[in-house]
N, C-alpha and C. Protein backbone atom coordinates (compact mmCIF):
# COMPACT_ATOMS: atom_id res chain seq x y z
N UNK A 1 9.49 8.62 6.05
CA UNK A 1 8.39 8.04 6.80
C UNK A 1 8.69 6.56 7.05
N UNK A 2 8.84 6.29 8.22
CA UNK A 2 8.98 4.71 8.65
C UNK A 2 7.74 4.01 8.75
N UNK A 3 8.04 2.94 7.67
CA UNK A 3 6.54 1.66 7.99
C UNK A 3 6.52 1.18 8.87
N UNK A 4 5.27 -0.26 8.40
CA UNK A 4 5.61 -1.55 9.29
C UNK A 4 5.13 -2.35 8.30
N UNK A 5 6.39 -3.12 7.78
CA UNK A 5 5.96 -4.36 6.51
C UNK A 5 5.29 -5.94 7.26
N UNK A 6 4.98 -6.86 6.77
CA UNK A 6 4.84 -7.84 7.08
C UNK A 6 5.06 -8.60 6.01
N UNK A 7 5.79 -9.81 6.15
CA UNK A 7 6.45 -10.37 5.22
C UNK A 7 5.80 -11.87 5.44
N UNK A 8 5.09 -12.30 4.41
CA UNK A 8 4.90 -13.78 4.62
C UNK A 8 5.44 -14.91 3.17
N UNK A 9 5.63 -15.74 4.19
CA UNK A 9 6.41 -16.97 3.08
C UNK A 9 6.12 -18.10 4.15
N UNK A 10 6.31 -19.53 3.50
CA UNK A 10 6.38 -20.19 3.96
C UNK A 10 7.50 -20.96 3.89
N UNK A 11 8.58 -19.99 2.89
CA UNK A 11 9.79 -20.70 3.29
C UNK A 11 10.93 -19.95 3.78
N UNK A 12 11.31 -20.62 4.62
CA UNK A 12 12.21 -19.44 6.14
C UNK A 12 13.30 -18.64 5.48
N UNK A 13 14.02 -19.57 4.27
CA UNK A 13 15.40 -18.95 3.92
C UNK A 13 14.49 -17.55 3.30
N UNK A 14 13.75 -17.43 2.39
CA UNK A 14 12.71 -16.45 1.82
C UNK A 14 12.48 -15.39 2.47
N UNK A 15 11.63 -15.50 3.98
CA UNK A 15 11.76 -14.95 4.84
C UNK A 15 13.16 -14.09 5.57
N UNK A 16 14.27 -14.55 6.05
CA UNK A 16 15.21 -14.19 6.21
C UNK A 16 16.10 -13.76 4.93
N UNK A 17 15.56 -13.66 3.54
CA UNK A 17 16.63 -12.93 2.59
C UNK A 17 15.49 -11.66 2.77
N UNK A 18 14.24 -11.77 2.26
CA UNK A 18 13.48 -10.53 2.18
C UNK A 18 13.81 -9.64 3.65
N UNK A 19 13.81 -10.34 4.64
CA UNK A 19 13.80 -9.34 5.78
C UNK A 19 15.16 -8.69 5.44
N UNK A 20 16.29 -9.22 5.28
CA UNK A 20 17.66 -8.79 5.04
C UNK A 20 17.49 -7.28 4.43
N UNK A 21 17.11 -8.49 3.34
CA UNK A 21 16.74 -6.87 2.11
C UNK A 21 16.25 -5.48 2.43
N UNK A 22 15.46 -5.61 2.94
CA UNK A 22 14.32 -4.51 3.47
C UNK A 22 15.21 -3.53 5.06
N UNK A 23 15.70 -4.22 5.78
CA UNK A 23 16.09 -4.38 7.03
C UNK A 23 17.33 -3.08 6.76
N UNK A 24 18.62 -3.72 5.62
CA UNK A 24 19.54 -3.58 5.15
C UNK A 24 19.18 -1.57 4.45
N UNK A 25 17.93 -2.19 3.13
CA UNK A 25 18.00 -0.85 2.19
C UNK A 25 16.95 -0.39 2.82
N UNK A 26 16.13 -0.30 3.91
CA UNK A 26 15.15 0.75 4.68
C UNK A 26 15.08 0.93 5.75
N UNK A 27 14.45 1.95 6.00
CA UNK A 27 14.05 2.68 7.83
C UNK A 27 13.06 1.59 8.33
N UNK A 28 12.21 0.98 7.34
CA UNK A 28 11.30 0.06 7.97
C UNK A 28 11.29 -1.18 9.26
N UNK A 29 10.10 -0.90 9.77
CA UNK A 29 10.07 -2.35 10.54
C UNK A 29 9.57 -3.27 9.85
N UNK A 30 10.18 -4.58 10.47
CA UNK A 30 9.46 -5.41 9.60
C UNK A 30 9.30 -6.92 10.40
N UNK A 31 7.79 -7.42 10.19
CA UNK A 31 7.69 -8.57 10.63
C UNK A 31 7.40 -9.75 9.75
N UNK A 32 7.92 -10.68 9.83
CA UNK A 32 7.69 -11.80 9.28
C UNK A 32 7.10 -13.07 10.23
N UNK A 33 6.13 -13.98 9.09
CA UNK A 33 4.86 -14.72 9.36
C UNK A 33 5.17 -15.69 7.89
N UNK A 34 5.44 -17.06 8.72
CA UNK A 34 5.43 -18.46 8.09
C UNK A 34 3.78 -18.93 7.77
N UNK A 35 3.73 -18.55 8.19
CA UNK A 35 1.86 -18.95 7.79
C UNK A 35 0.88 -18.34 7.51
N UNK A 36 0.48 -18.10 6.54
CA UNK A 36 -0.42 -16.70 6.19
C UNK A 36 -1.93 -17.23 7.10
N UNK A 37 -2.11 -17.77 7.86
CA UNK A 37 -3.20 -17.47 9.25
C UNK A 37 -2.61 -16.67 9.93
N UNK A 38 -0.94 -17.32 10.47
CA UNK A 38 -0.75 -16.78 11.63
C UNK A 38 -0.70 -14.88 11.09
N UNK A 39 -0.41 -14.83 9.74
CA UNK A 39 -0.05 -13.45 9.15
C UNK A 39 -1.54 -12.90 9.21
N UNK A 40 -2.57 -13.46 9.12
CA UNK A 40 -3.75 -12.87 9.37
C UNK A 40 -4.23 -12.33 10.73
N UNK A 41 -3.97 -13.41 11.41
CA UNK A 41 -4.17 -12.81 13.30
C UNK A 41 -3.08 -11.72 13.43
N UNK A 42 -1.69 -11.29 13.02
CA UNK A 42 -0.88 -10.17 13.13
C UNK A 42 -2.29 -8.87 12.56
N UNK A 43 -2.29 -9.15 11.06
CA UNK A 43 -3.19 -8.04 10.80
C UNK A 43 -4.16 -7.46 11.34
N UNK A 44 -5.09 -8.74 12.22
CA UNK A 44 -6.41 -8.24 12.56
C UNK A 44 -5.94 -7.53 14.18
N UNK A 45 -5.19 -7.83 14.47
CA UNK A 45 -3.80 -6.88 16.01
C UNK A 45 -3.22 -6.08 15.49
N UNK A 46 -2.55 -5.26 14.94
CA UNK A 46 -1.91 -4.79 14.90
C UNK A 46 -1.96 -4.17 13.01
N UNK A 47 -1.73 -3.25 12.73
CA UNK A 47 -1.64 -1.96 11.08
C UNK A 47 -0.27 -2.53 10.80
N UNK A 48 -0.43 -2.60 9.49
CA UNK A 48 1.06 -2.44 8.56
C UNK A 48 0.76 -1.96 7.25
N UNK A 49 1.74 -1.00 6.59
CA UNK A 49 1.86 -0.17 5.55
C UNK A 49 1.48 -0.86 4.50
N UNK A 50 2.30 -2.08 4.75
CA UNK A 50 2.63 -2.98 3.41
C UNK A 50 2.75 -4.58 3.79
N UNK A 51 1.87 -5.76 3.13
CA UNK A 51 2.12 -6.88 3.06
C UNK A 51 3.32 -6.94 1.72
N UNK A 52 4.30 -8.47 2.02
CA UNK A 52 4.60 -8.63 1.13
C UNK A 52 4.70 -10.22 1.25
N UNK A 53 3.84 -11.02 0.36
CA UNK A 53 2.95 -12.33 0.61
C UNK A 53 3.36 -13.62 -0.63
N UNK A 54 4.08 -14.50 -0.31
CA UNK A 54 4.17 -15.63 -1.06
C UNK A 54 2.74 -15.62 -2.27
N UNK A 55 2.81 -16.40 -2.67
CA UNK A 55 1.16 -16.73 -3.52
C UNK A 55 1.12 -18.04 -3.44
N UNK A 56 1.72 -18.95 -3.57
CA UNK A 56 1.33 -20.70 -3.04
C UNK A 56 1.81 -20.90 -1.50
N UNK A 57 1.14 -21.13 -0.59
CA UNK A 57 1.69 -21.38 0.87
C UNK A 57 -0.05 -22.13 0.96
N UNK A 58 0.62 -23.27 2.17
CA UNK A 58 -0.20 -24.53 2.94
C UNK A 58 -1.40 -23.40 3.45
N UNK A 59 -2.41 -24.29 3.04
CA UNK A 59 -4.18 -23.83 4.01
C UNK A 59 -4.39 -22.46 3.71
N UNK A 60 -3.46 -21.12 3.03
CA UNK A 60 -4.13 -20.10 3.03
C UNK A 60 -3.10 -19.46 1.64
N UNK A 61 -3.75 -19.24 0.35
CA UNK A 61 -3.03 -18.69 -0.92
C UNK A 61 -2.62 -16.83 -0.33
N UNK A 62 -1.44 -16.73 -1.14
CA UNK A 62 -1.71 -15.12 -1.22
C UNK A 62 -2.89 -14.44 -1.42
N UNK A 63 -3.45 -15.04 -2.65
CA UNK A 63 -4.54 -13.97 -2.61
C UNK A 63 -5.48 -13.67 -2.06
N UNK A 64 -5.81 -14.97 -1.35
CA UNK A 64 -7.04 -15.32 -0.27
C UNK A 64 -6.44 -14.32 1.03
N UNK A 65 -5.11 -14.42 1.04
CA UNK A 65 -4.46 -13.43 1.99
C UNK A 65 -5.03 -11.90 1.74
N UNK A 66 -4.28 -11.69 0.64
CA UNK A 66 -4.47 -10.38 -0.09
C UNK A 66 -5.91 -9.79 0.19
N UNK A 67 -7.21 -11.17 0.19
CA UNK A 67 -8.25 -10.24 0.10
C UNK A 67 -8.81 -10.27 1.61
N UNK A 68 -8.04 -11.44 2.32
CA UNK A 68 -8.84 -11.16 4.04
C UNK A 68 -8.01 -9.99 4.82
N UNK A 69 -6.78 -9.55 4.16
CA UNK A 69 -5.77 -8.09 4.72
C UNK A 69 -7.04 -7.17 4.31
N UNK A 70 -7.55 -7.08 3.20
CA UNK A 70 -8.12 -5.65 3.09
C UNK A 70 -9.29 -5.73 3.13
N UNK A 71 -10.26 -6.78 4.06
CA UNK A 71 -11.21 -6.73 4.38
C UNK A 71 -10.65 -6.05 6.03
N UNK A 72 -9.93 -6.89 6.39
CA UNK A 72 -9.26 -6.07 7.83
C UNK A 72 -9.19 -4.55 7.73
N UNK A 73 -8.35 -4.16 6.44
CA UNK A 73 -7.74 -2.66 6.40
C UNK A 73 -7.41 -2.82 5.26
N UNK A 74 -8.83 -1.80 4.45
CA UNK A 74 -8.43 -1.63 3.01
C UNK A 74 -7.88 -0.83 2.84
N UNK A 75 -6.98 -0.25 3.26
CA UNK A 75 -5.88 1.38 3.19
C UNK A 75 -4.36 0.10 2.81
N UNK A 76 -4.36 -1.19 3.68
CA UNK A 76 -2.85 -2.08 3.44
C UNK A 76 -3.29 -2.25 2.15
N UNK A 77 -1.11 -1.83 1.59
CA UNK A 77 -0.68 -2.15 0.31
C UNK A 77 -0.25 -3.71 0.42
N UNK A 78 -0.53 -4.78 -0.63
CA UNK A 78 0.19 -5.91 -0.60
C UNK A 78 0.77 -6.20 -1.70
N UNK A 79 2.11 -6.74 -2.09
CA UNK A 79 2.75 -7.22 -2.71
C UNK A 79 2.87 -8.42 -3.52
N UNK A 80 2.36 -9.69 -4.12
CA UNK A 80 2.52 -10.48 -4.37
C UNK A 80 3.71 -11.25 -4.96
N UNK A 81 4.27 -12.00 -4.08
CA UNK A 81 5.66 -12.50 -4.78
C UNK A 81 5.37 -14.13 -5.01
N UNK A 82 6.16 -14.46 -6.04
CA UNK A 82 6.18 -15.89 -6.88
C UNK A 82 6.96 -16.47 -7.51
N UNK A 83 7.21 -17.76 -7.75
CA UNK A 83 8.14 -18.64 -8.22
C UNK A 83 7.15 -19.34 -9.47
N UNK A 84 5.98 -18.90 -9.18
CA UNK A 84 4.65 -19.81 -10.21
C UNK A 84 4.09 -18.78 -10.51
N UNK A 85 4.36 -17.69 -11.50
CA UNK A 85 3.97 -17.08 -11.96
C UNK A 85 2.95 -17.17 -13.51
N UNK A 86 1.77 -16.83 -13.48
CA UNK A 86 1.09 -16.61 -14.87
C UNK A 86 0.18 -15.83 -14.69
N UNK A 87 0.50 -15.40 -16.29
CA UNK A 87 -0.66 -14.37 -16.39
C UNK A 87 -1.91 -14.41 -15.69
N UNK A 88 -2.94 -15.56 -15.67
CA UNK A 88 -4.40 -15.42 -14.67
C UNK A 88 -3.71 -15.16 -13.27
N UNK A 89 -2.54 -15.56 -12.55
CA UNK A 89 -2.43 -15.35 -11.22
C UNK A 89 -1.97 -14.06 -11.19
N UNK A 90 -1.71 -13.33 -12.09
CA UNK A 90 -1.11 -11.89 -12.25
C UNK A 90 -2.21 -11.21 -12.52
N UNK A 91 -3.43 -11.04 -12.97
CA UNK A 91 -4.37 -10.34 -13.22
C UNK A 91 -5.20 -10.49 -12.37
N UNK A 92 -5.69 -11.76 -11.53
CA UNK A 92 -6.39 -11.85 -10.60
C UNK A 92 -6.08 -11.00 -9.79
N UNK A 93 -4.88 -11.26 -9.33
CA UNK A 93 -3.71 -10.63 -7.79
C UNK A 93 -4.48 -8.97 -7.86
N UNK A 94 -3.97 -8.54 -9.30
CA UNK A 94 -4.29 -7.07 -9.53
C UNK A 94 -5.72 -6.53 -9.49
N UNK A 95 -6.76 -7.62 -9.78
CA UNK A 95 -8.18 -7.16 -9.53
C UNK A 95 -8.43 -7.18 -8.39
N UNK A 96 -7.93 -8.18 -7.52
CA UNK A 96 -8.56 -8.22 -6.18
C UNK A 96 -7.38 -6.87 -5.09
N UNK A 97 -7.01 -5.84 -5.99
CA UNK A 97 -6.09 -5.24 -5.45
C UNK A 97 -4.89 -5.33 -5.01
N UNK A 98 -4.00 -6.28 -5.25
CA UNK A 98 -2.47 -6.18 -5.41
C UNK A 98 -2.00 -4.92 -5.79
N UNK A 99 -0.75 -4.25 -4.84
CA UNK A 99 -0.18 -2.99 -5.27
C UNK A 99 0.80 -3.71 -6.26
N UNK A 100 1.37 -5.02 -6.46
CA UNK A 100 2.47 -4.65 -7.12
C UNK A 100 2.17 -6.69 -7.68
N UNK A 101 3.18 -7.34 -8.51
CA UNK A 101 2.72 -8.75 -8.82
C UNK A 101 4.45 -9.10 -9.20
N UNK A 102 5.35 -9.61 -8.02
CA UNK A 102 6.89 -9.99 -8.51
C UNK A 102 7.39 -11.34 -8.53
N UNK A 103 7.64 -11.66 -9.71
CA UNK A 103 8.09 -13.08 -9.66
C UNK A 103 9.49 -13.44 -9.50
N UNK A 104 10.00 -14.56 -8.75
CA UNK A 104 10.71 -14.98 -8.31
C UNK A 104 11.61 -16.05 -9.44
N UNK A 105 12.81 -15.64 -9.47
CA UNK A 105 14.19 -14.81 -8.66
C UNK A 105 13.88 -13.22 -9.21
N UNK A 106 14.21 -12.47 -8.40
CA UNK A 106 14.01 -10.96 -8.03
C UNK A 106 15.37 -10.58 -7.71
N UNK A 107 15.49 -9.33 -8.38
CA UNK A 107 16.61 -8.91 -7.87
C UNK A 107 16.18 -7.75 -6.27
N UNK A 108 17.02 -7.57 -5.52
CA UNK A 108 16.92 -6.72 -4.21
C UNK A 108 16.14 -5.27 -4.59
N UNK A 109 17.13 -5.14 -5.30
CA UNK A 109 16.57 -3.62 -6.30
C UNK A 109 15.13 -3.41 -6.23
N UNK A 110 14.69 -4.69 -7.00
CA UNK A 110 13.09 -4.51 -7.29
C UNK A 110 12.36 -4.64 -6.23
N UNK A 111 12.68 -5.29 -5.34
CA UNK A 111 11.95 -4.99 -3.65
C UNK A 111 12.27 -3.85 -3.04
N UNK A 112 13.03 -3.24 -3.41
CA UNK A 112 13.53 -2.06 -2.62
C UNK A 112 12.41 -0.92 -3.46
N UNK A 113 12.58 -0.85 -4.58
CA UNK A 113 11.99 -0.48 -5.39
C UNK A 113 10.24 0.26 -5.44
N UNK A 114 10.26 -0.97 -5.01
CA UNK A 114 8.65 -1.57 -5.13
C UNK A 114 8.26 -0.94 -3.59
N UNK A 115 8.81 -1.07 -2.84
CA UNK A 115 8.90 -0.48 -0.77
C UNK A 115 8.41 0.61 -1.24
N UNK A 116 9.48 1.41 -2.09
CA UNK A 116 9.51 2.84 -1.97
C UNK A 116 7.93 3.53 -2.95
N UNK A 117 7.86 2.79 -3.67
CA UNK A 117 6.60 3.09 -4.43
C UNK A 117 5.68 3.30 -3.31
N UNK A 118 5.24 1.92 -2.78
CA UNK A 118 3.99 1.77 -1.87
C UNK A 118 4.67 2.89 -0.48
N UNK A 119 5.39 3.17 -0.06
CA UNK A 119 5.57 4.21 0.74
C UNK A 119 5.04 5.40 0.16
N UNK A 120 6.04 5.83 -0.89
CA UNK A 120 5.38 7.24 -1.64
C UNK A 120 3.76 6.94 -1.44
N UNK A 121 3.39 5.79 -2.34
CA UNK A 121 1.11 6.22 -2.62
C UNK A 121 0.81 6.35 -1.77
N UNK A 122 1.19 5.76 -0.12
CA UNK A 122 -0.01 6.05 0.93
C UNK A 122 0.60 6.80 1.46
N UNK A 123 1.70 7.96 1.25
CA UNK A 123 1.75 9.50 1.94
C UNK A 123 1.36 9.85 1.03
N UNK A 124 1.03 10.00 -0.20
CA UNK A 124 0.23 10.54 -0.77
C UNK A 124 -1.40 10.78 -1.17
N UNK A 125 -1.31 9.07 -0.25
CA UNK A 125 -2.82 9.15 -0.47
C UNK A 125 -3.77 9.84 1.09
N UNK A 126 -2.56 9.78 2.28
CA UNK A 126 -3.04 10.44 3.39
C UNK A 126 -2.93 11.84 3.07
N UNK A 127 -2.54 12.63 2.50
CA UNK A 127 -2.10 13.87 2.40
C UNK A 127 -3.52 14.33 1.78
N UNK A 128 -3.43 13.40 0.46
CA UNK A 128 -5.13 13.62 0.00
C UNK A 128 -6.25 13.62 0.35
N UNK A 129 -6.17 12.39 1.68
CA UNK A 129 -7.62 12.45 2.66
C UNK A 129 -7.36 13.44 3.55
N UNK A 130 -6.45 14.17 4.30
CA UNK A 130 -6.25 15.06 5.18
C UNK A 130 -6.70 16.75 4.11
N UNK A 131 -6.06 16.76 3.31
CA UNK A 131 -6.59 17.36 2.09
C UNK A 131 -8.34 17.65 2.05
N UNK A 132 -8.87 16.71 1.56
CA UNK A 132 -10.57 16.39 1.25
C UNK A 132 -11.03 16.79 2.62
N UNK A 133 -10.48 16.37 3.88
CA UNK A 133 -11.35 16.81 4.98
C UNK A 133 -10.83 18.39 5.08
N UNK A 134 -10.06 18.89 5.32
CA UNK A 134 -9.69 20.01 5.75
C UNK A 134 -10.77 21.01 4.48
N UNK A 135 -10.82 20.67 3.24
CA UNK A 135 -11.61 21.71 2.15
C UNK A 135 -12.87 21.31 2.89
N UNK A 136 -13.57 19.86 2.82
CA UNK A 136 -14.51 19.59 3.11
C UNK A 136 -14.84 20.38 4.71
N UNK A 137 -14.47 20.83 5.54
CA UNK A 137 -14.97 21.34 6.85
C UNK A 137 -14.87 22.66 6.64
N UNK A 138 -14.03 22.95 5.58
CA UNK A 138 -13.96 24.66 5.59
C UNK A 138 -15.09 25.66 4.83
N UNK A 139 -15.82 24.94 3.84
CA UNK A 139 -16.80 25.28 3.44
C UNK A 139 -16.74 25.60 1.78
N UNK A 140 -15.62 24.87 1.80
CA UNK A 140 -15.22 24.76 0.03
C UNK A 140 -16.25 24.48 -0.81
N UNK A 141 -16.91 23.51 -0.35
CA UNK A 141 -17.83 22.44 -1.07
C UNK A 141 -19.48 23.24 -1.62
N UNK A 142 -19.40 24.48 -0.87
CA UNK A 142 -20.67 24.88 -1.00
C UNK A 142 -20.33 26.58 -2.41
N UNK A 143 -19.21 26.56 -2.63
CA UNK A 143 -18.53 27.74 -3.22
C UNK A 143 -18.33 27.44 -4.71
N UNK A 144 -19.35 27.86 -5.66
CA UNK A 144 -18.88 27.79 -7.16
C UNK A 144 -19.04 29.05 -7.54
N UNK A 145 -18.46 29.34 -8.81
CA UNK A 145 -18.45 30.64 -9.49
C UNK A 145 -17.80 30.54 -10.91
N UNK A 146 -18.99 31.54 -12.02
CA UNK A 146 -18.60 31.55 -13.15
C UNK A 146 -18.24 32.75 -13.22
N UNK A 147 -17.13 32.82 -14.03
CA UNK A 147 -15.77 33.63 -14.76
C UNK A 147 -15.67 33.49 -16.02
N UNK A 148 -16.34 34.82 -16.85
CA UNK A 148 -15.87 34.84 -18.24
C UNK A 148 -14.43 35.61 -18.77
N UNK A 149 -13.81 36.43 -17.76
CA UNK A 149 -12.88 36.66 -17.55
C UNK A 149 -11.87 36.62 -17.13
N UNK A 150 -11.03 36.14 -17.36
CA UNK A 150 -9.49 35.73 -16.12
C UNK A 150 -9.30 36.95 -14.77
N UNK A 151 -9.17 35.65 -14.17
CA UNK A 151 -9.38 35.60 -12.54
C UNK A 151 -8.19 36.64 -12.21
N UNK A 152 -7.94 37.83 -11.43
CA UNK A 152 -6.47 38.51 -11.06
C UNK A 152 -6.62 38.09 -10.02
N UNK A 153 -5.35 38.43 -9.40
CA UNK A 153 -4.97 37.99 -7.96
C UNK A 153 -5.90 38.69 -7.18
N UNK A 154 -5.79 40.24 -7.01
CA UNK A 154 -6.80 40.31 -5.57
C UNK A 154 -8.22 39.84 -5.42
N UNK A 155 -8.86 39.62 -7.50
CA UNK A 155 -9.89 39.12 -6.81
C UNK A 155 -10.43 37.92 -6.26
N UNK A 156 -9.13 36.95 -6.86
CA UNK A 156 -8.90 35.31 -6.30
C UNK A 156 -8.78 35.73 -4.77
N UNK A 157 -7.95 36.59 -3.98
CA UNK A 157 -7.52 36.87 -2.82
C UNK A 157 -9.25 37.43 -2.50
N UNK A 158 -9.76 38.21 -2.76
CA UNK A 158 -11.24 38.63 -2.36
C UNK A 158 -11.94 37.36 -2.44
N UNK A 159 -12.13 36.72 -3.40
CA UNK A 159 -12.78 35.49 -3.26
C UNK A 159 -13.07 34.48 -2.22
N UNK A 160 -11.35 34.25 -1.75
CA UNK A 160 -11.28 33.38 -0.62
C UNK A 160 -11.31 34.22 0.69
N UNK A 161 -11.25 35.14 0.84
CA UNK A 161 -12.14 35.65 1.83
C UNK A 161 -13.19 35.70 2.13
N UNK A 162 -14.15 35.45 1.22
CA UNK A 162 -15.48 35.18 1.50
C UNK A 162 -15.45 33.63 1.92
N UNK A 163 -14.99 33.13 2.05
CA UNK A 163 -15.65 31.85 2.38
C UNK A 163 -15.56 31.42 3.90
């Protein structure tokens, strides 16, 4: 499944190693944003799978990022990456919903890593809402039954015929 990442930093070399990275070890697209405003007007235009967001940058923090992305679209995964890492900025990140909290120097690995995670949860987590609606319209929801005896196949197979 091909994303669309968005990569923000405010420092360019940062920008151009992460894009490398990603560019290099994935199918992904990927855009990068020096300014987490300008990375905000991308979001509120345009869906991406996955932020992956400095945490100290001029006029707008990661996390302030982190939480105006998923007021936009609380389905985006974001990443938090850092050179100023501590514990309160690591637990915050994660309450206000951070998929992931990586401090800087990083090896490639662990971004690559970390991609593939947040790829896997949200096909998994669409599969699950496509899932919930499809039971939910079929008439699952209205169907209980007690069994003091183990269930055999035809009458599991009779069962779901009734519904």
């Amino acid at each position: 499944m091909k994303g669309r990442i968005l990569i923000v930093d405010d420092k360019a070399e940062m920008l151009l190693l992460l894009k490398r990275i990603i560019t290099e070890g994935t199918p992904h697209e990927v855009v990068v944003e020096s300014s987490a405003l300008d990375a905000l007007k991308q979001i509120r235009e345009t869906s991406f799978d996955l932020i992956i967001t400095d945490l100290r940058m001029p006029k707008m923090n990661g996390i302030s990022l982190l939480e105006a992305a998923r007021e936009v679209d609380p389905q985006v995964s974001v990443v938090i990456v850092t050179a100023y890492a501590t514990i309160d900025t690591a637990v915050e990140a994660t309450h206000k919903g951070a998929f992931d909290y990586i401090t800087k120097p990083f090896r490639s690995e662990r971004i690559l890593l970390t991609i593939d995670k947040v790829m896997k949860w949200r096909e998994v987590t669409y599969e699950n809402r496509v899932l919930r609606e499809t039971l939910t319209g079929s008439g699952f929801q209205s169907l209980m039954a007690v069994s003091y005896t183990p269930l055999t196949l035809p009458t599991i197979y009779s069962l779901y015929n009734l519904v």
